[in-house]
N, C-alpha and C. Protein backbone atom coordinates (compact mmCIF):
# COMPACT_ATOMS: atom_id res chain seq x y z
N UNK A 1 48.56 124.72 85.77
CA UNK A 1 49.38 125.78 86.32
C UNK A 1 48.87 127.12 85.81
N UNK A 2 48.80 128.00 87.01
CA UNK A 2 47.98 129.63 86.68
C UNK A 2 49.76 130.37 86.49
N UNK A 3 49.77 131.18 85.79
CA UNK A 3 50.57 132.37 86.03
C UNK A 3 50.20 133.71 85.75
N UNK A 4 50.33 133.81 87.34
CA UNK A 4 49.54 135.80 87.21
C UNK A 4 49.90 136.89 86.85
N UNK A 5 49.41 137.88 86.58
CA UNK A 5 50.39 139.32 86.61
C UNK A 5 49.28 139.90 87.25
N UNK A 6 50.24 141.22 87.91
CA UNK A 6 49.57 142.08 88.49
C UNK A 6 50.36 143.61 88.39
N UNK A 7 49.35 144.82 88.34
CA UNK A 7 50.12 146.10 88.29
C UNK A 7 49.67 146.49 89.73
N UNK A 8 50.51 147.65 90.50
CA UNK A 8 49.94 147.73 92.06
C UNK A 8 49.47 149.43 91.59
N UNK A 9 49.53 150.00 90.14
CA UNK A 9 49.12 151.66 89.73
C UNK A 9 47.56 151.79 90.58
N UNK A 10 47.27 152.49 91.01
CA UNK A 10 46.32 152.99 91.76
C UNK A 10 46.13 151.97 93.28
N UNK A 11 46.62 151.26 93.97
CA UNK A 11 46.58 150.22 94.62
C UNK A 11 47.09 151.23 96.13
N UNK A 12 46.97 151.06 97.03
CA UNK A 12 47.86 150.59 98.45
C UNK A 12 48.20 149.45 98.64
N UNK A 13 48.95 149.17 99.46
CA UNK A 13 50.08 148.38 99.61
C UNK A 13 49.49 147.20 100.31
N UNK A 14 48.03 147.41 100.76
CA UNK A 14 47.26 146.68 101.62
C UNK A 14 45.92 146.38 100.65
N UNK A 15 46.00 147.07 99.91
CA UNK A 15 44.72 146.65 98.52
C UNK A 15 45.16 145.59 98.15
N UNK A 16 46.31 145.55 97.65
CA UNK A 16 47.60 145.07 96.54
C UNK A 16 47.55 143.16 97.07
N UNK A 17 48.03 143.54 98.92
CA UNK A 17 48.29 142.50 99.15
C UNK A 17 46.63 141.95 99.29
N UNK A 18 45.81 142.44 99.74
CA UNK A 18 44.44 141.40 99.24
C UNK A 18 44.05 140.99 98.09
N UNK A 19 44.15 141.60 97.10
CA UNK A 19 43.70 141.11 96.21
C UNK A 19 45.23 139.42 95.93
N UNK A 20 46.45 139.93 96.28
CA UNK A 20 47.23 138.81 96.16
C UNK A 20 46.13 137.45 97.27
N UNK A 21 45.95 137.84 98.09
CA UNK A 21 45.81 137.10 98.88
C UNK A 21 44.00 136.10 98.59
N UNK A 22 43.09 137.15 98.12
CA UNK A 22 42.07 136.50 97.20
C UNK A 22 42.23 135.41 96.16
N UNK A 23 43.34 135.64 95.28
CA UNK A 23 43.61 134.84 94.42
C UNK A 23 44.54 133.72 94.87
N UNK A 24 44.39 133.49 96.35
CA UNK A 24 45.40 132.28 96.39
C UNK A 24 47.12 132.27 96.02
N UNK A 25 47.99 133.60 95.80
CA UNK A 25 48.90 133.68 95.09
C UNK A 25 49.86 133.44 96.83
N UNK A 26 50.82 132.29 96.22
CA UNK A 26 51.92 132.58 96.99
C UNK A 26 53.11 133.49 96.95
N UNK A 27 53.43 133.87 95.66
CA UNK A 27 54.43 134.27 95.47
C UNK A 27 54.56 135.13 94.40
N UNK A 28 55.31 136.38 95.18
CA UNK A 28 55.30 137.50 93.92
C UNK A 28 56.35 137.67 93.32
N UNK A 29 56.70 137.39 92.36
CA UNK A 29 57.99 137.62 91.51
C UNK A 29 57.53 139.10 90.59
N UNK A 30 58.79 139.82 91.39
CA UNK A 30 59.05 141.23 90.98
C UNK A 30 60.06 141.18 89.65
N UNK A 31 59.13 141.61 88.53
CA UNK A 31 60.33 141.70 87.31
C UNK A 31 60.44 143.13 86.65
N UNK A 32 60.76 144.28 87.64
CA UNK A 32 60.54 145.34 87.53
C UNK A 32 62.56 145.33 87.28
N UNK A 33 62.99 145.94 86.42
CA UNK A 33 64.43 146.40 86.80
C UNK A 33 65.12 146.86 87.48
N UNK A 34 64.08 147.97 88.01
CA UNK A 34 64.81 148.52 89.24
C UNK A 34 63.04 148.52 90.09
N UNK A 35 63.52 147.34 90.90
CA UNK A 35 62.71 148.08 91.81
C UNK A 35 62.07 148.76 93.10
N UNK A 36 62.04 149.97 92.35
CA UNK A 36 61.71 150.86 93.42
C UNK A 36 61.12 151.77 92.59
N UNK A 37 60.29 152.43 94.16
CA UNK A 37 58.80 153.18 93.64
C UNK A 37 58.47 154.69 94.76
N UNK A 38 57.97 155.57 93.81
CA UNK A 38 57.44 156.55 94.95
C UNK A 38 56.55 156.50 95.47
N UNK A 39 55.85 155.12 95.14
CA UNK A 39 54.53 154.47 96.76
C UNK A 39 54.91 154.37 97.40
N UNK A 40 54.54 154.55 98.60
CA UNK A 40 54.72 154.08 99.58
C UNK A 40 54.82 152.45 100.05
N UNK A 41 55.53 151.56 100.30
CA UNK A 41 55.51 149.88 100.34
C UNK A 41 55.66 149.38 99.27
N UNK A 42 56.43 149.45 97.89
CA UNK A 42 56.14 148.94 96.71
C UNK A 42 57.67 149.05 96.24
N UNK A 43 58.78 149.54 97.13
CA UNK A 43 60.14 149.47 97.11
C UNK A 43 60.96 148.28 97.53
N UNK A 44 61.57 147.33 97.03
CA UNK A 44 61.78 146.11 96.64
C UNK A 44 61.61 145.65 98.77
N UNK A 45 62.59 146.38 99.49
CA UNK A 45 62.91 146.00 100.94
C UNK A 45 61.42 146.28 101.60
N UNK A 46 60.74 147.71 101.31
CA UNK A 46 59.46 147.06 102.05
C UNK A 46 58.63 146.24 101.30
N UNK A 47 58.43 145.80 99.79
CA UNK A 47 57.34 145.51 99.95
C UNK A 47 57.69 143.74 99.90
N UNK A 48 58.96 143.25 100.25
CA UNK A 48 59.15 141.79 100.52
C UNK A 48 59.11 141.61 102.05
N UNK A 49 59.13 142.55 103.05
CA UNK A 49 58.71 142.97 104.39
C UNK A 49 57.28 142.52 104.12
N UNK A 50 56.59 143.43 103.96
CA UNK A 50 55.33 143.45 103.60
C UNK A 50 54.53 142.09 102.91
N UNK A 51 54.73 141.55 102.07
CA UNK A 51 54.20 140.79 101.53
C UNK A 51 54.77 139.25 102.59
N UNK A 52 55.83 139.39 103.33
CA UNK A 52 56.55 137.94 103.97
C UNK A 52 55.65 138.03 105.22
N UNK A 53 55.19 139.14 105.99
CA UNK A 53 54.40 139.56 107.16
C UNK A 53 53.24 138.69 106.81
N UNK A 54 52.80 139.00 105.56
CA UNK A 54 51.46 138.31 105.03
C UNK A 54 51.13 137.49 105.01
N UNK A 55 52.28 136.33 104.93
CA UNK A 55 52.68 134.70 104.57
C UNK A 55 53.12 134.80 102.87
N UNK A 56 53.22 135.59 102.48
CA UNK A 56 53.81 135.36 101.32
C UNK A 56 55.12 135.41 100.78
N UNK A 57 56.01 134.88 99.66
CA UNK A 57 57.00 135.16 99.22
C UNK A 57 57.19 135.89 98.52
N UNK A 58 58.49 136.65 98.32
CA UNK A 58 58.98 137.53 97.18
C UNK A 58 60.81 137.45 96.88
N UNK A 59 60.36 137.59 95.34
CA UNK A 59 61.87 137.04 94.76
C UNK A 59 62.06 138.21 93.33
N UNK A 60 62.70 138.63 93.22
CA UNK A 60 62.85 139.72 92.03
C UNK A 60 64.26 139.06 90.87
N UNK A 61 63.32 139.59 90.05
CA UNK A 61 64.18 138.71 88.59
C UNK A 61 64.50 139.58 87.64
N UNK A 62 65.55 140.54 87.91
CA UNK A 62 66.21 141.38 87.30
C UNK A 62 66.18 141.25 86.14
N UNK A 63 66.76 140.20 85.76
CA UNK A 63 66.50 139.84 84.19
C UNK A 63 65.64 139.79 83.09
N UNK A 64 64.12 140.05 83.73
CA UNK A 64 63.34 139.84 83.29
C UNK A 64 62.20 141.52 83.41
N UNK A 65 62.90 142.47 83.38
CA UNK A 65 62.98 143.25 83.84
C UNK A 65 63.11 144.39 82.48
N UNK A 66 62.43 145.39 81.89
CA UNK A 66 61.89 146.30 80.49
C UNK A 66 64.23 146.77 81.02
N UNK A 67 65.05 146.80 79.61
CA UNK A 67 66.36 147.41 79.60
C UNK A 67 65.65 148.85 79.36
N UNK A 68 66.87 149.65 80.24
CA UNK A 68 66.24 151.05 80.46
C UNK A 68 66.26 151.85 79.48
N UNK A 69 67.20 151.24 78.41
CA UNK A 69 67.20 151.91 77.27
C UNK A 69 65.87 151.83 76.30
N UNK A 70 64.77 151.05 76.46
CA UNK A 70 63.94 150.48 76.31
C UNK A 70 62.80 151.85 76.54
N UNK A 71 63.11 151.75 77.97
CA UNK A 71 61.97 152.56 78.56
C UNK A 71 62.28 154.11 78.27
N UNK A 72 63.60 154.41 78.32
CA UNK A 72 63.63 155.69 77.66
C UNK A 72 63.21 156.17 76.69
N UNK A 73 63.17 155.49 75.81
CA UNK A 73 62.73 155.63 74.43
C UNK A 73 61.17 156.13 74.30
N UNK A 74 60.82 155.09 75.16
CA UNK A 74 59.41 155.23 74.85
C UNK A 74 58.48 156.77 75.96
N UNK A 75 59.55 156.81 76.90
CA UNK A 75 59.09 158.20 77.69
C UNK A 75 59.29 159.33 76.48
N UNK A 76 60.61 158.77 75.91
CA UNK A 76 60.59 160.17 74.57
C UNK A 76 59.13 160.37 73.70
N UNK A 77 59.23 158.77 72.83
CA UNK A 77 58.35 158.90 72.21
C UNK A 77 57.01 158.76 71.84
N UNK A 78 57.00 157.43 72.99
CA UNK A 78 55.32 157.39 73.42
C UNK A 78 55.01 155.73 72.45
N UNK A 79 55.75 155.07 71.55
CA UNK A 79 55.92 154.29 70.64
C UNK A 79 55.52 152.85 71.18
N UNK A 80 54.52 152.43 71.55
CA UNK A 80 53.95 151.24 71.82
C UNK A 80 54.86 150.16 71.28
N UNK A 81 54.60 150.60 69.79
CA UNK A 81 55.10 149.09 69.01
C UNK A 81 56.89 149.18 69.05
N UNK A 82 57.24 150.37 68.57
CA UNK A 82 58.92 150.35 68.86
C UNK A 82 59.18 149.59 70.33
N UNK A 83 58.17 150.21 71.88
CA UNK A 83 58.02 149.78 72.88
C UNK A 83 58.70 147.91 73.22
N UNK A 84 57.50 147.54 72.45
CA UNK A 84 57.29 146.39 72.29
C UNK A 84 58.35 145.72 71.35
N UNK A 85 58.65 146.16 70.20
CA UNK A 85 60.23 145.30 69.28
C UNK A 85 61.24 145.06 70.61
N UNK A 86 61.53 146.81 70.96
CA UNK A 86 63.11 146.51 71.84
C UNK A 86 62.75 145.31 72.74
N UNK A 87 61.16 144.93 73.78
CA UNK A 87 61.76 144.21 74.75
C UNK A 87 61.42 142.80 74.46
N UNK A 88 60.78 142.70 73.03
CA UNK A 88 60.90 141.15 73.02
C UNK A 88 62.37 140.75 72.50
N UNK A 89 62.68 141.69 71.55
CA UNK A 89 64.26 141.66 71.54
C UNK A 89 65.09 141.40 72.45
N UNK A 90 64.72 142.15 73.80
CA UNK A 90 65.40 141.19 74.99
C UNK A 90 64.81 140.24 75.46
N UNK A 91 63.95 140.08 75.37
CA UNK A 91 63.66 139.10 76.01
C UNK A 91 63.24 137.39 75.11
N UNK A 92 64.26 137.69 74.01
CA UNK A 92 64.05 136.54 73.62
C UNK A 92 65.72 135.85 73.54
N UNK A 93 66.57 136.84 74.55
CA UNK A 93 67.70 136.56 75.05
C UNK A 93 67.58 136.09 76.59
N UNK A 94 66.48 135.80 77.07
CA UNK A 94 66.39 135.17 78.59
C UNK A 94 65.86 134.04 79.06
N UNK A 95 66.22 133.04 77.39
CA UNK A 95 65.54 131.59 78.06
C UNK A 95 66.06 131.34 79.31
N UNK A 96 66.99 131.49 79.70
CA UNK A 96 67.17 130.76 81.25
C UNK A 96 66.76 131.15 82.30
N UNK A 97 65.99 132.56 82.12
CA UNK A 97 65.40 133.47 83.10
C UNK A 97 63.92 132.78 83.13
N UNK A 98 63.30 132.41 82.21
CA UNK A 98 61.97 132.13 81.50
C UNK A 98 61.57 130.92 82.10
N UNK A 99 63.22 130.15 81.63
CA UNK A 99 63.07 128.49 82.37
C UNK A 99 62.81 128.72 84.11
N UNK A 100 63.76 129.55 84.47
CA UNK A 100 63.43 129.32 85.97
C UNK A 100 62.14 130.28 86.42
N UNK A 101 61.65 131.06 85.66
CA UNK A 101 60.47 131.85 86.21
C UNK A 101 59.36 130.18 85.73
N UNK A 102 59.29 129.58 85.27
CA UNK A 102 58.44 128.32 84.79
C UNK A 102 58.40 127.29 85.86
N UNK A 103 59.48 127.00 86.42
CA UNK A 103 60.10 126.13 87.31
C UNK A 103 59.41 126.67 88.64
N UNK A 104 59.63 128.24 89.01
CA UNK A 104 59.05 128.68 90.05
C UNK A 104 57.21 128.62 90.03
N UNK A 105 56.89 129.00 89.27
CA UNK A 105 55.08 128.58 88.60
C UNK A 105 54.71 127.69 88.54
N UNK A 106 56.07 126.22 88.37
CA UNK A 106 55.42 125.35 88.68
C UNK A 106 54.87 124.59 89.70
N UNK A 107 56.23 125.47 91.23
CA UNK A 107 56.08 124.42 92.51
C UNK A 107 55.54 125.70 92.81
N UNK A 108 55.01 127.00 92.82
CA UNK A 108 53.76 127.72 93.42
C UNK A 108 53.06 128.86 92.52
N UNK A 109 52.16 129.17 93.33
CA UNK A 109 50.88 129.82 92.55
C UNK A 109 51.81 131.57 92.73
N UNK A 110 52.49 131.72 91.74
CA UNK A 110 52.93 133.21 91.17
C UNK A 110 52.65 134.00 90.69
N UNK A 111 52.08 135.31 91.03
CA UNK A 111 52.37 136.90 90.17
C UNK A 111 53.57 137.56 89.98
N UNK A 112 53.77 138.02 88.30
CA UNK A 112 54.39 138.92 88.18
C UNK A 112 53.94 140.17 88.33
N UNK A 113 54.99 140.57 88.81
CA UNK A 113 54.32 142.28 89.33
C UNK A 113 55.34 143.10 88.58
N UNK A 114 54.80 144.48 88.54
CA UNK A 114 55.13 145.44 87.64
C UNK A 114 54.21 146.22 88.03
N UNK A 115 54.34 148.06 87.38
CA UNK A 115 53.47 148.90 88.42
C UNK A 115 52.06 149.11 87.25
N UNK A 116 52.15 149.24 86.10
CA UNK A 116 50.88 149.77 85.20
C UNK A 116 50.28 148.19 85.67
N UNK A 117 48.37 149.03 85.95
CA UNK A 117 47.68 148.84 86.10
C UNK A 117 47.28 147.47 84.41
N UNK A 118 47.04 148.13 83.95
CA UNK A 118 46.80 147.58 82.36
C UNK A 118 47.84 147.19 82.27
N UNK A 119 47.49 145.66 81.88
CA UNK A 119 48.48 144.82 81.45
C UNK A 119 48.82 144.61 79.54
N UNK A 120 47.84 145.31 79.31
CA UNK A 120 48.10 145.64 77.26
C UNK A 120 49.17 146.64 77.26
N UNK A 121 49.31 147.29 78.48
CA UNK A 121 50.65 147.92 78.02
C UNK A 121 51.55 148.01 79.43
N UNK A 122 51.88 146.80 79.61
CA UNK A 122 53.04 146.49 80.23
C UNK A 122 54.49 145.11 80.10
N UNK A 123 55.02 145.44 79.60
CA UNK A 123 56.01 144.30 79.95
C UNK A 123 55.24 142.84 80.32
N UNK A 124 54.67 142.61 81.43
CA UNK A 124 54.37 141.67 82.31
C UNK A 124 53.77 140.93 81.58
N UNK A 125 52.87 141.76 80.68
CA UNK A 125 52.13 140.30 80.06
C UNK A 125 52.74 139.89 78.77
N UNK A 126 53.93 140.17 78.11
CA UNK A 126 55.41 139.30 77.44
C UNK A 126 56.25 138.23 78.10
N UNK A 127 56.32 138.93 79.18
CA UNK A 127 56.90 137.50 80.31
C UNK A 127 55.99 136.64 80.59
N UNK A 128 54.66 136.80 81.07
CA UNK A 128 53.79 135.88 81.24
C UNK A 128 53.54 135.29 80.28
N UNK A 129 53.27 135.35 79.04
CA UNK A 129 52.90 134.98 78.14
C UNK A 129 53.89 134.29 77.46
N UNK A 130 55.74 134.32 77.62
CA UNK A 130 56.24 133.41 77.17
C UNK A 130 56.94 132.15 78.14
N UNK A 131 56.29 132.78 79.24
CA UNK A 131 56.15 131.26 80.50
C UNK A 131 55.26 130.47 80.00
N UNK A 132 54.02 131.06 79.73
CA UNK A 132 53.27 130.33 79.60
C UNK A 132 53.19 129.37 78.15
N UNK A 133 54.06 129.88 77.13
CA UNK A 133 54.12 129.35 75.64
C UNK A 133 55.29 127.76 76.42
N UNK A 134 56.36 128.39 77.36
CA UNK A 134 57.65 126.89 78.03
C UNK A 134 57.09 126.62 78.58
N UNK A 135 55.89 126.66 79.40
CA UNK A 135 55.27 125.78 80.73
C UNK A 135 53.73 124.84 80.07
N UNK A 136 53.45 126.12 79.36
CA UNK A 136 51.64 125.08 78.83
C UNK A 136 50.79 125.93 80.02
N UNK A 137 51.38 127.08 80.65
CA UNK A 137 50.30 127.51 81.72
C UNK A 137 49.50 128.39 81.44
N UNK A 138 48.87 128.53 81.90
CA UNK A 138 47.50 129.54 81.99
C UNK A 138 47.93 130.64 82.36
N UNK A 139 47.63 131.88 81.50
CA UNK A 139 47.66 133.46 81.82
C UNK A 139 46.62 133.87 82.41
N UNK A 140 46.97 134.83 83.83
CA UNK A 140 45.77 134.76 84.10
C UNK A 140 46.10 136.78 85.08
N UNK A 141 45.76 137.71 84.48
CA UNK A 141 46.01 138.99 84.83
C UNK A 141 44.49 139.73 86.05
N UNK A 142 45.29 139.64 86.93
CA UNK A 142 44.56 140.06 88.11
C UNK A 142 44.66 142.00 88.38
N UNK A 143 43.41 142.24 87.97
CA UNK A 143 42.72 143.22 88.45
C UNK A 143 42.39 143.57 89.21
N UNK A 144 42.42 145.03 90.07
CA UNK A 144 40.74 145.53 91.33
C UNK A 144 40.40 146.52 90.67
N UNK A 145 39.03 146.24 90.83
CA UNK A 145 37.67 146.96 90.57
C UNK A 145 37.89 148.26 91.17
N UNK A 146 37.65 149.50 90.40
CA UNK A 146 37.55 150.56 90.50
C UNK A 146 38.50 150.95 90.46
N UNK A 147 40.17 150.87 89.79
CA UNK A 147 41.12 151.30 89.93
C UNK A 147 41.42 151.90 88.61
N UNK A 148 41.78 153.38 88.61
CA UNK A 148 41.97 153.96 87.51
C UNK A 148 43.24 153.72 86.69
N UNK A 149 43.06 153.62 85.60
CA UNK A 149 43.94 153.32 84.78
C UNK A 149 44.28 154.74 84.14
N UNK A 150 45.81 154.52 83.98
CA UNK A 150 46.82 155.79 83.10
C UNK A 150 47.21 155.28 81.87
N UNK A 151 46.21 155.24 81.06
CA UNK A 151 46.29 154.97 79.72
C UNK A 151 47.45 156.29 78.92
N UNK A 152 48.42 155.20 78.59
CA UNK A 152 49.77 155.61 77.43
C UNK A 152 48.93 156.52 76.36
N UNK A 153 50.12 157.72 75.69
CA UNK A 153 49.30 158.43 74.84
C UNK A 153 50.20 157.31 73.72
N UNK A 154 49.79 157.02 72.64
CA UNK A 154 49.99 156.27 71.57
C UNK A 154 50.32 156.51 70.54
N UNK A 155 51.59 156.46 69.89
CA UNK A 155 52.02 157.11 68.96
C UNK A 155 51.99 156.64 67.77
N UNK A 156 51.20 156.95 66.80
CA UNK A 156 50.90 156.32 65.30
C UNK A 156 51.81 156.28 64.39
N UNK A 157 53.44 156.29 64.59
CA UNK A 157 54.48 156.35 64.20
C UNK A 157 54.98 155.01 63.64
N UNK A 158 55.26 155.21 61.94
CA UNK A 158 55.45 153.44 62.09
C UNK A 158 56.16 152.99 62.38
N UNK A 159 56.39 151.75 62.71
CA UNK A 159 57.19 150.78 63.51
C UNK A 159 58.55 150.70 62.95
């Protein structure tokens, strides 16, 4: 069992879905909190339009999803690692979210999606990575070539 992540940051909505569609992915599980976006197609109603047109599925898992108090923080301060405490902190309150994101990975080939490009600093690859610790699956973070990355400024603040 593969479980993907993917960011759609520098992407169209038609990049996004090829490269889904290269990798064989049936199904995109959106674990964005809120999601919605000022892309264009990447707002929860079009882009499950969009991606179902394609032959693909989409299912969004709120739960699994950075608490906004989370993300505020880190727009303040820029704090990677504080970043990182608050949401394994939540997220080591969502075994049952975890179990069924595992369950879904197991009967198809899934990306989590989320918008940063780089997955070292996103959410996505904490969820993936603790599917993959309950399932035994394979992490596996899907990239396109030539897409610029918005590297976080990093705050040397200790933890």
């Amino acid at each position: 069992m593969k479980i993907f992540t993917i960011g759609y940051e520098g992407l169209d909505v038609h990049s996004f879905i090829a490269l889904l569609l290269e990798n064989d992915v049936q199904k995109v599980v959106d674990i964005r909190e809120l999601p919605l976006s000022r892309k264009p197609g990447f707002s929860k109603r079009a882009l499950a339009q969009r991606l179902t047109d394609s032959g693909l599925e989409y299912e969004h898992m709120v739960r699994l999803g950075c608490p906004k108090h989370v993300r505020d923080r880190y727009k303040i301060d820029g704090n990677w690692q504080q970043y990182t405490k608050g949401f394994l902190r939540h997220l080591s309150n969502q075994t049952e979210a975890i179990e069924e994101l595992a369950a879904i990975a197991s009967d198809s080939s899934c990306a989590l999606l989320c918008f940063e490009t780089d997955y070292r600093f996103c959410h996505r690859s904490f969820v993936a990575d603790a599917v993959g610790c309950h399932s035994g699956g394979e992490v596996r973070h899907l990239a396109a070539r030539n897409v610029k990355i918005a590297r976080p400024v990093l705050s040397l603040q200790p933890a």
